[in-house]
Protein backbone atom coordinates (compact mmCIF):
# COMPACT_ATOMS: atom_id res chain seq x y z
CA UNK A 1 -18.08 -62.49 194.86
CA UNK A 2 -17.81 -61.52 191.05
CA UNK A 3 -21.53 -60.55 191.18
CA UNK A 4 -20.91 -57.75 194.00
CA UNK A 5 -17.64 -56.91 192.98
CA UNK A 6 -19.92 -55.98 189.28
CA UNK A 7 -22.43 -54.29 191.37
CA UNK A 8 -19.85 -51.92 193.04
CA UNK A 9 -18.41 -50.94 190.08
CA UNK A 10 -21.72 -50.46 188.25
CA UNK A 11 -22.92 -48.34 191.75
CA UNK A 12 -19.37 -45.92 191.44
CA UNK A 13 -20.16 -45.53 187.64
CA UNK A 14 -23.91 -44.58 188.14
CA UNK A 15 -23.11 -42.17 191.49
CA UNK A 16 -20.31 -40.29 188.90
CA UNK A 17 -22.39 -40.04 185.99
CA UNK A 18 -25.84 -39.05 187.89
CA UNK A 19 -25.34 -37.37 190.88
CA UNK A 20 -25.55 -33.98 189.52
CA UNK A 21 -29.06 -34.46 188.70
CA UNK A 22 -29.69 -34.38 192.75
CA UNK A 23 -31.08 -30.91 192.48
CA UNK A 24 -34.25 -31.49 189.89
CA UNK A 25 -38.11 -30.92 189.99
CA UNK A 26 -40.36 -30.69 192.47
CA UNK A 27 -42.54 -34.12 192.47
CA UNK A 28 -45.07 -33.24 190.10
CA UNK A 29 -45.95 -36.18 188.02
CA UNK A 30 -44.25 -34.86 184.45
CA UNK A 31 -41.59 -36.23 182.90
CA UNK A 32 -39.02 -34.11 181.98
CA UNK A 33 -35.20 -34.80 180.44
CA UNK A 34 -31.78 -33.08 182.08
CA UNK A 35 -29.22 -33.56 179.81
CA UNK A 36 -29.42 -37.27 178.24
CA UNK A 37 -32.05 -38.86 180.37
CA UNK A 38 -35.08 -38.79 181.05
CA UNK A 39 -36.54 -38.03 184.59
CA UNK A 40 -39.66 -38.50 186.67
CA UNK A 41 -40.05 -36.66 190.15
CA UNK A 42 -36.16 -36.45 190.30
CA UNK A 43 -35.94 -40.14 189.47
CA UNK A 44 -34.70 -41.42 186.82
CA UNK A 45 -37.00 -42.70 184.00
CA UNK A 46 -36.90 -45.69 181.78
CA UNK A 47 -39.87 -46.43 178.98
CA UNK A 48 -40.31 -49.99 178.38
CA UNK A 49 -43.55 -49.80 176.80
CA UNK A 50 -45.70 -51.00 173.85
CA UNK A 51 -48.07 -48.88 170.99
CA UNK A 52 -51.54 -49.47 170.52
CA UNK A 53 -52.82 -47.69 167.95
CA UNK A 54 -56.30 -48.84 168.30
CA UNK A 55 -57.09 -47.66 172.00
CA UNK A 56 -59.16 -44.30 170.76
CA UNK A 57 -60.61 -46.25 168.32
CA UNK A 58 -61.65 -49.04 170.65
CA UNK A 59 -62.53 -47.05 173.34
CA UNK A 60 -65.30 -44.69 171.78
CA UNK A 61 -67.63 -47.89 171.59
CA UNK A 62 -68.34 -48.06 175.77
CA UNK A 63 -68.81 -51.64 175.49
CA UNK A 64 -65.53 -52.40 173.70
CA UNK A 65 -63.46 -49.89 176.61
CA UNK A 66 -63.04 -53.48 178.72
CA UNK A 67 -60.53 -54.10 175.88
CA UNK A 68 -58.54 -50.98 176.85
CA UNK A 69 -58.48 -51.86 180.04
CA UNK A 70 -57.42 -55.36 179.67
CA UNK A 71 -54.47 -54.17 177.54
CA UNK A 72 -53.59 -51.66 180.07
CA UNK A 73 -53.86 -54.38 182.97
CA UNK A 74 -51.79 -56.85 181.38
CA UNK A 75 -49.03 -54.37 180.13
CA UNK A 76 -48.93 -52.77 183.67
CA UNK A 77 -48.26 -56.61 185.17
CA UNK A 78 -45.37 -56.89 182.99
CA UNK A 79 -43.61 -53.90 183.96
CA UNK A 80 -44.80 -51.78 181.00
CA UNK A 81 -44.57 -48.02 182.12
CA UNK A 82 -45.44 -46.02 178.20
CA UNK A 83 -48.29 -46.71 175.85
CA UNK A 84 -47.92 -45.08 172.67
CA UNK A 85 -51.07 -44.37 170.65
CA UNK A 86 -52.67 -42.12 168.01
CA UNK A 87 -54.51 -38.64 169.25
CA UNK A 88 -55.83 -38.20 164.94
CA UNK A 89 -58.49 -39.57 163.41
CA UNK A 90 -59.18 -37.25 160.47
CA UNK A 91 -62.01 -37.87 158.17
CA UNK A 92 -63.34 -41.15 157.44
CA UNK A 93 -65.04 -43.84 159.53
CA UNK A 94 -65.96 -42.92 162.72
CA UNK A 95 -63.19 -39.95 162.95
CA UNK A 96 -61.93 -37.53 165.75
CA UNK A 97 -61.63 -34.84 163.22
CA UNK A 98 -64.90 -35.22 160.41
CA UNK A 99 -64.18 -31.92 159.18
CA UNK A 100 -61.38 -29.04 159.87
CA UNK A 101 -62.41 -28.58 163.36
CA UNK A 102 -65.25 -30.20 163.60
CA UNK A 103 -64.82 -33.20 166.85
CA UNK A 104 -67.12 -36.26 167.18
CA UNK A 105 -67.44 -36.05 171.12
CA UNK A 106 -68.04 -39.70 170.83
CA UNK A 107 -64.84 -40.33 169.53
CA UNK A 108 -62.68 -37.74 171.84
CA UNK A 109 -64.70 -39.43 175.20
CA UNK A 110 -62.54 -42.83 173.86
CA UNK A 111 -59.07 -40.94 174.15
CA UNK A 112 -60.29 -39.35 177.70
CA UNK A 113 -61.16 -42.69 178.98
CA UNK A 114 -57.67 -43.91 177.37
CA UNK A 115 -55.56 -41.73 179.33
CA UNK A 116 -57.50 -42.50 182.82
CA UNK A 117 -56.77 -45.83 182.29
CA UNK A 118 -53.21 -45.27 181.75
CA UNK A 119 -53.37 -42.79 185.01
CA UNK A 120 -54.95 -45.89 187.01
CA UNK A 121 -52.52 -48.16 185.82
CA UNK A 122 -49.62 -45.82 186.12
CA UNK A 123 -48.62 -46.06 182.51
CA UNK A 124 -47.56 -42.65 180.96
CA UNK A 125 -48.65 -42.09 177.36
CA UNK A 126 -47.35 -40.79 174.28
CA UNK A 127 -49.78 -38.92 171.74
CA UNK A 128 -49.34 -38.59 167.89
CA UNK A 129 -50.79 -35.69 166.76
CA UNK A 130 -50.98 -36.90 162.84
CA UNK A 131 -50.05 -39.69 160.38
CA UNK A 132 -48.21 -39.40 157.39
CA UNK A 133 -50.27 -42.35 155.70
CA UNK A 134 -53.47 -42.48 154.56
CA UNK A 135 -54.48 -45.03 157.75
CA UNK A 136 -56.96 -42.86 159.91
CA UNK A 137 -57.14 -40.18 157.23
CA UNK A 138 -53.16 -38.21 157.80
CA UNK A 139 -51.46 -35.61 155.65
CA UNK A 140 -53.58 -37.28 152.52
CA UNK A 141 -56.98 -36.06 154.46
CA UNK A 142 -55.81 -32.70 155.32
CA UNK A 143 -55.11 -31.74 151.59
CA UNK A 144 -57.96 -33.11 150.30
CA UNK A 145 -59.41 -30.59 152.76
CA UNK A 146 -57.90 -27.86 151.55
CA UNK A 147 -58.90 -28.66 147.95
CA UNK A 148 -62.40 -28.96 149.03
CA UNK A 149 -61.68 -25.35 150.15
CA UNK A 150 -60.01 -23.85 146.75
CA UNK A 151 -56.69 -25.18 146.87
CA UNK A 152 -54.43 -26.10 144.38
CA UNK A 153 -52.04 -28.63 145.70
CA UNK A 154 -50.02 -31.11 143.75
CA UNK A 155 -49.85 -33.40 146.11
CA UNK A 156 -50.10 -35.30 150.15
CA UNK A 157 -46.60 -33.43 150.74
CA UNK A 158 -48.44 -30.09 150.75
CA UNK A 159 -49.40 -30.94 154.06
CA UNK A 160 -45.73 -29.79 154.73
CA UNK A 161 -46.11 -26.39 153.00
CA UNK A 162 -49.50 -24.93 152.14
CA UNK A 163 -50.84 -22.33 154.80
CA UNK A 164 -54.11 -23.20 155.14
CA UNK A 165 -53.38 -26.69 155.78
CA UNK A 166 -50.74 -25.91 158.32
CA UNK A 167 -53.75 -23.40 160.00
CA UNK A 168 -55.44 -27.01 160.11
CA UNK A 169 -52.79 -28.89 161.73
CA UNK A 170 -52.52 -26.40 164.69
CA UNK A 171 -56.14 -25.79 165.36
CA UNK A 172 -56.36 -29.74 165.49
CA UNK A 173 -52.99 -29.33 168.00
CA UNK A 174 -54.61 -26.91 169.50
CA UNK A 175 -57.67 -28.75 169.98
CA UNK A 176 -56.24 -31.94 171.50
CA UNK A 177 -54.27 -29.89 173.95
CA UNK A 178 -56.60 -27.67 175.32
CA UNK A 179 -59.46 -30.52 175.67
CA UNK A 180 -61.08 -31.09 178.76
CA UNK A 181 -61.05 -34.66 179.68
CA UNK A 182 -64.78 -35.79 180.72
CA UNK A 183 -63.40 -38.82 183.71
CA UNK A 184 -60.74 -37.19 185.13
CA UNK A 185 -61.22 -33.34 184.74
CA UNK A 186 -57.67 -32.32 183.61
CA UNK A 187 -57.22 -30.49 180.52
CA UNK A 188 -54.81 -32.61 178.23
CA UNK A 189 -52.07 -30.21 178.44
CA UNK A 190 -51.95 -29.95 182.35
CA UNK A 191 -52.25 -33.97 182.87
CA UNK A 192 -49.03 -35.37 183.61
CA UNK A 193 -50.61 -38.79 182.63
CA UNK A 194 -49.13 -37.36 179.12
CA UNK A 195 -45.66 -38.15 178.48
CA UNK A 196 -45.33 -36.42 175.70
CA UNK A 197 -46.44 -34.82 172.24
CA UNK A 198 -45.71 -36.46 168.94
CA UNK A 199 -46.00 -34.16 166.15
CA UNK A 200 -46.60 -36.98 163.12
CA UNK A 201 -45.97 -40.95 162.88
CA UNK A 202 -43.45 -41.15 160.92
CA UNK A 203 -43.01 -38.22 158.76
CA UNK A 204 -41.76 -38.61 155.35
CA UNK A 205 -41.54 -36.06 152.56
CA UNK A 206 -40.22 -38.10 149.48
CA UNK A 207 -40.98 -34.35 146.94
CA UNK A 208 -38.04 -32.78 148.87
CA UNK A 209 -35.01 -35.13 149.65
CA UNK A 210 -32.87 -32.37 150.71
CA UNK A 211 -34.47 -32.56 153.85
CA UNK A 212 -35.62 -28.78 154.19
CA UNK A 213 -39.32 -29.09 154.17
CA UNK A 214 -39.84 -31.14 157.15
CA UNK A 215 -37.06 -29.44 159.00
CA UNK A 216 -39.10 -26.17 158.52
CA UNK A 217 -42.40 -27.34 158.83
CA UNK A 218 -41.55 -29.16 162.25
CA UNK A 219 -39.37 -25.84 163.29
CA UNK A 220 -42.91 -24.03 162.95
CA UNK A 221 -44.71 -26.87 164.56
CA UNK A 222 -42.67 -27.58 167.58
CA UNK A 223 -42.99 -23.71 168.23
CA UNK A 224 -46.60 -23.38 168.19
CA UNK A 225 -46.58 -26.24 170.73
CA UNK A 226 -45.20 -25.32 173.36
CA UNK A 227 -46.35 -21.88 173.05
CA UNK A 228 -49.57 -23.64 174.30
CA UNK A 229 -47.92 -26.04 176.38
CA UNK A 230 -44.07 -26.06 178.63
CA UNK A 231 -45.62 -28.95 181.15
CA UNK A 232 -44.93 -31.91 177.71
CA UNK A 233 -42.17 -33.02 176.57
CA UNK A 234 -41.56 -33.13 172.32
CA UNK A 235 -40.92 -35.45 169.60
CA UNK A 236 -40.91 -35.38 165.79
CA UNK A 237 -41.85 -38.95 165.35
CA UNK A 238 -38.98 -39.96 163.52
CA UNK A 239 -38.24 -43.22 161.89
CA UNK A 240 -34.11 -42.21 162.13
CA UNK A 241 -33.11 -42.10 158.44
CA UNK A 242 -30.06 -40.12 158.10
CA UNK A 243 -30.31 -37.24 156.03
CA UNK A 244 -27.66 -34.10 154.43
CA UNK A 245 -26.80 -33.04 157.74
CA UNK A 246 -24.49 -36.41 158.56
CA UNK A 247 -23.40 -37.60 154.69
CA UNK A 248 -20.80 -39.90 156.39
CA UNK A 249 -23.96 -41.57 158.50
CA UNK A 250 -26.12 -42.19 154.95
CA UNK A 251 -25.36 -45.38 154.32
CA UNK A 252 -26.40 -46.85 157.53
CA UNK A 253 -30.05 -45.99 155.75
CA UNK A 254 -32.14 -48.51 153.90
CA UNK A 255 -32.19 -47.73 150.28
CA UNK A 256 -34.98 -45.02 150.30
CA UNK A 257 -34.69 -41.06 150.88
CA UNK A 258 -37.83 -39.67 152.49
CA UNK A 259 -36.82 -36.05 153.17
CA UNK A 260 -35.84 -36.54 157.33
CA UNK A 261 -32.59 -36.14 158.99
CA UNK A 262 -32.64 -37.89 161.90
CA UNK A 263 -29.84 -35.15 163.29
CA UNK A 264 -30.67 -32.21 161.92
CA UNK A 265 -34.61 -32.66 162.52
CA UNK A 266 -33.92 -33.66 166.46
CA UNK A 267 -31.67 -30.27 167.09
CA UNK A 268 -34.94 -28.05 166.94
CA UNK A 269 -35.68 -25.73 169.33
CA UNK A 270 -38.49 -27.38 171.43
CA UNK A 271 -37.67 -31.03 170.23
CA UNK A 272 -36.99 -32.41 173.89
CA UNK A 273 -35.69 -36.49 172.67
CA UNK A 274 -35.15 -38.20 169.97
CA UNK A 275 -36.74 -41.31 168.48
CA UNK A 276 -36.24 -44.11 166.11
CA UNK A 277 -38.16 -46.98 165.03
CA UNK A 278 -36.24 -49.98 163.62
CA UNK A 279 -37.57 -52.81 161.24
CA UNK A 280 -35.35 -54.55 159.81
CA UNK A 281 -38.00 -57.15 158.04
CA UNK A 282 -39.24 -54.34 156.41
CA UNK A 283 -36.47 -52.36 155.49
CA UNK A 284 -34.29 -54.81 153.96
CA UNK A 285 -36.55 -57.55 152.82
CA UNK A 286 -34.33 -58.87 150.74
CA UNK A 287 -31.85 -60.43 153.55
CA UNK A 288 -31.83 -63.15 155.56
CA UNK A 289 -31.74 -62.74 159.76
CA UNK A 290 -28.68 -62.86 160.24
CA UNK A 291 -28.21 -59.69 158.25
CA UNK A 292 -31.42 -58.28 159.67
CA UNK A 293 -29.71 -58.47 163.01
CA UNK A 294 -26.60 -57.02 162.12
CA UNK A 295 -28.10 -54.15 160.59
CA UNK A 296 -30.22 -53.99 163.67
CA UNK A 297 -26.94 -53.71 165.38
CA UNK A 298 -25.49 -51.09 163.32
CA UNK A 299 -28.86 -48.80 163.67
CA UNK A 300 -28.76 -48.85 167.56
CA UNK A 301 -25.55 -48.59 167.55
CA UNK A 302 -25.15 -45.53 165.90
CA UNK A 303 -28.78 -43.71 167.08
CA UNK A 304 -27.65 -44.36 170.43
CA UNK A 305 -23.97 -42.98 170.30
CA UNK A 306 -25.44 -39.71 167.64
CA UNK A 307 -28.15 -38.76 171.09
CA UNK A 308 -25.44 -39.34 173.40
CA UNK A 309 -22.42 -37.39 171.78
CA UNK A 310 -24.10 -34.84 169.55
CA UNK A 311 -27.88 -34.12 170.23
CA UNK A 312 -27.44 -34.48 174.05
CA UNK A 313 -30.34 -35.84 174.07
CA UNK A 314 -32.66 -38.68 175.16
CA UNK A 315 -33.35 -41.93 172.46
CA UNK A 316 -36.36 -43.47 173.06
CA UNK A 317 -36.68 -46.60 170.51
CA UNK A 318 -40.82 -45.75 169.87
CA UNK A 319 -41.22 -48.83 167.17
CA UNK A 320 -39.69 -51.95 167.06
CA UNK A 321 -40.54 -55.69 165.86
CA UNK A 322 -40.85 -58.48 163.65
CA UNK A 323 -43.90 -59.94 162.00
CA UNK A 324 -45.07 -63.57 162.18
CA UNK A 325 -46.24 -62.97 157.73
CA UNK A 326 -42.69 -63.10 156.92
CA UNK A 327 -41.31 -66.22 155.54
CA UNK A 328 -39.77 -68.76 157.37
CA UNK A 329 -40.45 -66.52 160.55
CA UNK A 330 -40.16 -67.98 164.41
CA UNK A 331 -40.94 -66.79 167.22
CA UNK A 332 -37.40 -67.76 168.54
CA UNK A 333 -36.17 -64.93 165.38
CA UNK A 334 -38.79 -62.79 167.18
CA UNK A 335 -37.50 -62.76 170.45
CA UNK A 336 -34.07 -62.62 169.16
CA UNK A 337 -34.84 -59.34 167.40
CA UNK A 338 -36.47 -57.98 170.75
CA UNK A 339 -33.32 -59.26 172.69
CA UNK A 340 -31.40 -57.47 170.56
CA UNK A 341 -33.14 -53.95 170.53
CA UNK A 342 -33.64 -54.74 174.64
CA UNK A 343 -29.66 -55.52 175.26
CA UNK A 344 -28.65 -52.40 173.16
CA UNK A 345 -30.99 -50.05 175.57
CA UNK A 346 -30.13 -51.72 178.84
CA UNK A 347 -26.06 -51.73 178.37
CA UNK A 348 -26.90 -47.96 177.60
CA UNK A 349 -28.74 -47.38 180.57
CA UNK A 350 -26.57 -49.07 183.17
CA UNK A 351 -23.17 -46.95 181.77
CA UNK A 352 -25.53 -43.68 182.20
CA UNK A 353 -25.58 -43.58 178.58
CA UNK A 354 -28.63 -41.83 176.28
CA UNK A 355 -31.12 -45.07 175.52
CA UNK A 356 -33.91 -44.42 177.63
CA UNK A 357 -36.25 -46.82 176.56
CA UNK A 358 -38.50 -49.23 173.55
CA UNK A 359 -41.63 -49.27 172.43
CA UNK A 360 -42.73 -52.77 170.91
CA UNK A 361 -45.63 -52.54 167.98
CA UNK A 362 -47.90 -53.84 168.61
CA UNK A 363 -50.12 -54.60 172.17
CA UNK A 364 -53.53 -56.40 171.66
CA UNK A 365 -55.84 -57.93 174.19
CA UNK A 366 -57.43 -61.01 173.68
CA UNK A 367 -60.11 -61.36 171.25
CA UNK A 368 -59.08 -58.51 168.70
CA UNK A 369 -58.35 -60.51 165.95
CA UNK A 370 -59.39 -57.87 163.01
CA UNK A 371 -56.68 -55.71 164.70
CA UNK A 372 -54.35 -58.66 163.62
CA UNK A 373 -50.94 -57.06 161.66
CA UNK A 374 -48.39 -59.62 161.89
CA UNK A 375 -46.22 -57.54 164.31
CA UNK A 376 -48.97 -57.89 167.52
CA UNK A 377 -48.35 -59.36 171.04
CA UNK A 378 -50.99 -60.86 172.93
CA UNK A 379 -48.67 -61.07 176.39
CA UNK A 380 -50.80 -63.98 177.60
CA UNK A 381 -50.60 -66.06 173.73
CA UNK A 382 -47.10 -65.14 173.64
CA UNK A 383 -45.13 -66.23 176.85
CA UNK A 384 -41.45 -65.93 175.65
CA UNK A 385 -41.67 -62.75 173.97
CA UNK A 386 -43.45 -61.43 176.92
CA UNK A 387 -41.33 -63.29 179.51
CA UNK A 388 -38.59 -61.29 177.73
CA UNK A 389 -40.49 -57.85 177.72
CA UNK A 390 -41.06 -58.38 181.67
CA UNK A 391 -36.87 -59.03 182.14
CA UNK A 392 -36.87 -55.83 180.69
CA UNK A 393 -39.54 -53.55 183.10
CA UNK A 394 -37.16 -55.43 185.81
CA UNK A 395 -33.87 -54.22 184.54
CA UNK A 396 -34.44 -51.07 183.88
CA UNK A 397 -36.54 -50.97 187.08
CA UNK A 398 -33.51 -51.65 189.05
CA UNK A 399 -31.40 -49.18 187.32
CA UNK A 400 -33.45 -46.70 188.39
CA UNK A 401 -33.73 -48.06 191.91
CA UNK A 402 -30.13 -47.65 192.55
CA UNK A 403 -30.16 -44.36 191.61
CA UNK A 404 -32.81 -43.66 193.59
CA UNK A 405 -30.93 -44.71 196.95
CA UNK A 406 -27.90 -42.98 195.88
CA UNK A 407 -29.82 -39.67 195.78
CA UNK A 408 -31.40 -40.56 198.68
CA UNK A 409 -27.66 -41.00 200.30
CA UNK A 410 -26.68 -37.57 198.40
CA UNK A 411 -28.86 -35.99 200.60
CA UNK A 412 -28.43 -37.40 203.63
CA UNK A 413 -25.08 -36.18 203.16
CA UNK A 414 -26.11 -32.74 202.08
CA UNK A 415 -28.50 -33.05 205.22
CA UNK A 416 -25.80 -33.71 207.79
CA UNK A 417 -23.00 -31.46 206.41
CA UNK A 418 -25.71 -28.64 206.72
CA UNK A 419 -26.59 -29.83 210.54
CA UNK A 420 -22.88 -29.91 211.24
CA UNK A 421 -22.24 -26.26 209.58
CA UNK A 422 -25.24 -24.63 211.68
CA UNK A 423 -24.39 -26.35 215.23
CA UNK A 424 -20.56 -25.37 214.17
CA UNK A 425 -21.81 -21.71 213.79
CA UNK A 426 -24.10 -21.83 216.43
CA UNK A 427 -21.46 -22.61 219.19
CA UNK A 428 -18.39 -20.50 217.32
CA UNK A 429 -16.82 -18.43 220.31
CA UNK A 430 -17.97 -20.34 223.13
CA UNK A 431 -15.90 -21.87 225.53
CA UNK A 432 -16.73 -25.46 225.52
CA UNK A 433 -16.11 -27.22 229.04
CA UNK A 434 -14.33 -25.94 232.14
C-alpha cells in the first residue's frame, strides 16, 4: 500500500512540474532542453552514460573497430543512452589534425564509424572539440603552431587569447561540423546521433584567475558555433570550480584557482547545460573516504541546486569516479562513490529537479589493457559497479516513462475537449428531439 500510495504522490508531483512541456518538438531525433531538462522527441531525457576517450583513436585501425562496437554493445545492454568522447587529435601520433587544417582521412573515417555505432545502438554522443592538456596534442599543440608561424606567445594559455590561434580553433570547429560522415551520409552537424558540442575538456586558465579570459574566449566560441549549427546543443566542458561571480560558493572548491566560474561561464549566450565533473580522489588527496564522500555531497549538492535556481539550466554530471591506484582502494569505496553521484541525480530527477544525468570515466572493452587508467570499467570484469550503473538506466528509464503516459493522457484530454467543443458547435441552434 505504502509503495502506491509513493507512486501517486510521485505521479501528482511529476504531472505539476512537467506538463507544460506537452507542446514541444516535432519528433526529430535531437535533443534539445526547455527550461531545466533535457528533452528527446517531447520526452523527457535522462543521460546515464560513460566516456571513452579512445573510440576515434581505436576506431581508425579497421581491425581494432570490433572494440568500438563491443563497448557500444555492452553499454547499450546496461541501459547506457550517452557516450562521451574526444572529436581532437591535434598533432602527434596518428592525429586528426597533423597540421592547422590539415585532416588524416584515416583518422576522421574512425570518428564516422564511432557515431554509426552509437546511431545503431541508440546511444547519443557528446563531442569535445579540444583538450586543455597536452594528451592528444590540446591548447599546448595549437601554440606551438602558431610559433611555428611567427608568434610570440608566452605560454599554452595563449590558446585563450592570440588571434591566429583562435582562427585555428574555429576552422578545426568548423571542420568537424561540417564533415561528411563516409557510413551514414549525414553531415556531423545535421546528425541527431550528436548530442551535443563540447567546446574543451576541461578548460583551465591558471595566467588569469579572475576568470575573464575563458569567459571571453568561450563567449566568442559558443557564438561561432552555432552560427554554423542551431540543430546541437552546447557545453563549455566545465570541471565546476567556482569562480568571482559566486565568492560565497568558493570554498566549496578544492584548493586550486584555474580561471573558470562554473556560474558565470554557464550563463553564455549559446551555452545550452551545464556540466561538472567530480573527483574527489583527486581533488583532495589528502583525506580519507569518508571526507571524499562528504565533499562529494557538498559538490552535487550545490551544482545541482546553482542549475536549478539560477542558471535554469540542465546539469549533466560528464566525469565522475574513483581509481583502483589509490591506496587502500575497494571496489565496495568504488561503488559507494558511484551510489553516491547516482542517488544525488535520481532524487533530482524524480522531484522534476535540474540533474539530468552522469557520465562515468572510463568504458573499456575487454582486452584493452594499455588503455588501463585506474578509473576504467570493464562492465563484464566489474559486476557490482555495473549492476549498479544498470539500476541506474532503469530508474531514470522509468522516470521518463511516466512522463511519457502522462503526456500521452494530456492529450487525450486535449483530444476530447476539442471533439466535445466542435460537435457542441456543430449542433448549437438545433432543436434536439421532438
Amino acid at each position: 500500500m505504502k509503495k502506491h500510495l509513493a507512486s501517486a504522490v510521485f505521479l501528482i508531483f511529476l504531472v505539476q512540474n512537467i506538463c507544460f512541456f506537452v507542446e514541444v518538438e516535432a519528433g526529430d531525433g535531437f535533443i534539445r532542453t526547455r527550461g531545466i531538462h533535457f528533452m528527446l522527441n517531447g520526452d523527457l531525457f535522462y543521460a546515464n552514460g560513460f566516456n571513452a576517450y579512445w573510440l576515434m583513436y581505436v576506431a581508425s585501425d579497421p581491425s581494432q573497430r570490433s572494440k568500438v562496437s563491443a563497448a557500444f554493445r555492452e553499454a547499450s545492454s546496461h541501459g547506457l543512452t550517452v557516450a562521451r568522447t574526444w572529436a581532437f587529435s591535434d598533432g602527434g601520433y596518428k592525429p586528426l589534425q597533423y597540421a592547422p587544417g590539415s585532416y588524416n582521412e584515416d583518422m576522421f573515417k574512425g570518428l564516422d564509424f564511432v557515431i554509426s555505432e552509437a546511431r545503431r545502438y541508440g546511444i547519443k554522443v557528446v563531442l569535445s572539440l579540444a583538450n586543455n592538456y597536452e594528451s592528444f596534442g590540446g591548447k599546448k599543440q595549437y601554440v606551438n603552431w602558431a610559433r611555428s608561424h611567427g608568434q610570440y606567445l608566452n605560454s599554452d594559455d595563449d590558446f585563450f587569447r592570440n588571434p591566429v590561434v583562435k582562427g585555428y580553433y574555429k576552422n578545426h570547429i568548423r571542420t568537424v561540423l561540417n564533415r561528411y560522415n563516409t557510413f551514414t551520409g549525414v553531415v556531423y552537424k545535421n546528425d541527431p546521433t550528436i548530442m551535443a558540442w563540447e567546446l574543451m575538456n576541461e578548460p583551465r586558465c591558471t595566467s588569469d584567475s579572475s576568470g575573464r579570459t575563458i569567459q571571453s574566449w568561450a563567449t566568442e566560441m559558443a557564438s561561432y558555433v552555432k552560427s554554423i549549427d542551431r540543430n546541437h546543443l552546447l557545453e563549455v566542458g566545465l570541471e565546476g570550480f567556482y569562480g568571482q561571480s559566486t565568492p560565497q560558493r568558493r570554498n566549496l572548491n578544492p584548493s586550486f584557482d584555474i580561471g573558470t566560474d562554473f556560474i558565470a561561464n554557464n550563463r553564455i549566450p549559446g551555452i545550452d547545460f551545464a556540466t561538472a565533473h567530480a573527483y574527489p580522489d583527486q581533488w583532495i588527496t589528502n583525506s580519507n573516504d569518508q571526507a571524499q564522500l562528504s565533499f562529494l555531497n557538498h559538490w552535487l549538492n550545490s551544482h545541482i541546486q546553482d542549475a536549478q535556481y539560477i542558471l535554469r539550466k540542465p546539469l549533466l554530471i560528464t566525469e565522475f569516479g574513483k581509481s583502483w591506484k589509490d591506496s587502500g582502494f575497494s571496489s565496495y569505496q568504488r561503488d559507494l562513490l558511484y551510489n553516491t553521484v547516482y542517488y544525488k541525480i535520481y532524487s533530482s530527477a524524480k522531484r522534476g529537479g535540474a540533474a539530468a544525468g552522469g557520465l562515468f570515466w572510463q568504458l573499456l572493452s575487454e582486452g584493452m589493457d594499455s588503455f588501463r587508467d585506474g578509473y576504467e570499467i570493464v562492465l563484464n570484469q566489474n559486476p557490482s559497479t555495473a549492476n549498479l550503473i544498470a539500476q541506474q538506466s532503469h530508474k531514470l528509464y522509468q522516470i521518463r516513462k511516466i512522463f511519457s503516459r502522462m503526456r500521452n493522457i494530456q492529450r487525450w484530454k486535449r483530444a476530447k475537449a476539442a471533439r466535445r467543443g466542435d460537435w457542441t458547435g456543430s449542433n448549437r441552434g438545433r432543436r434536439i428531439g421532438n
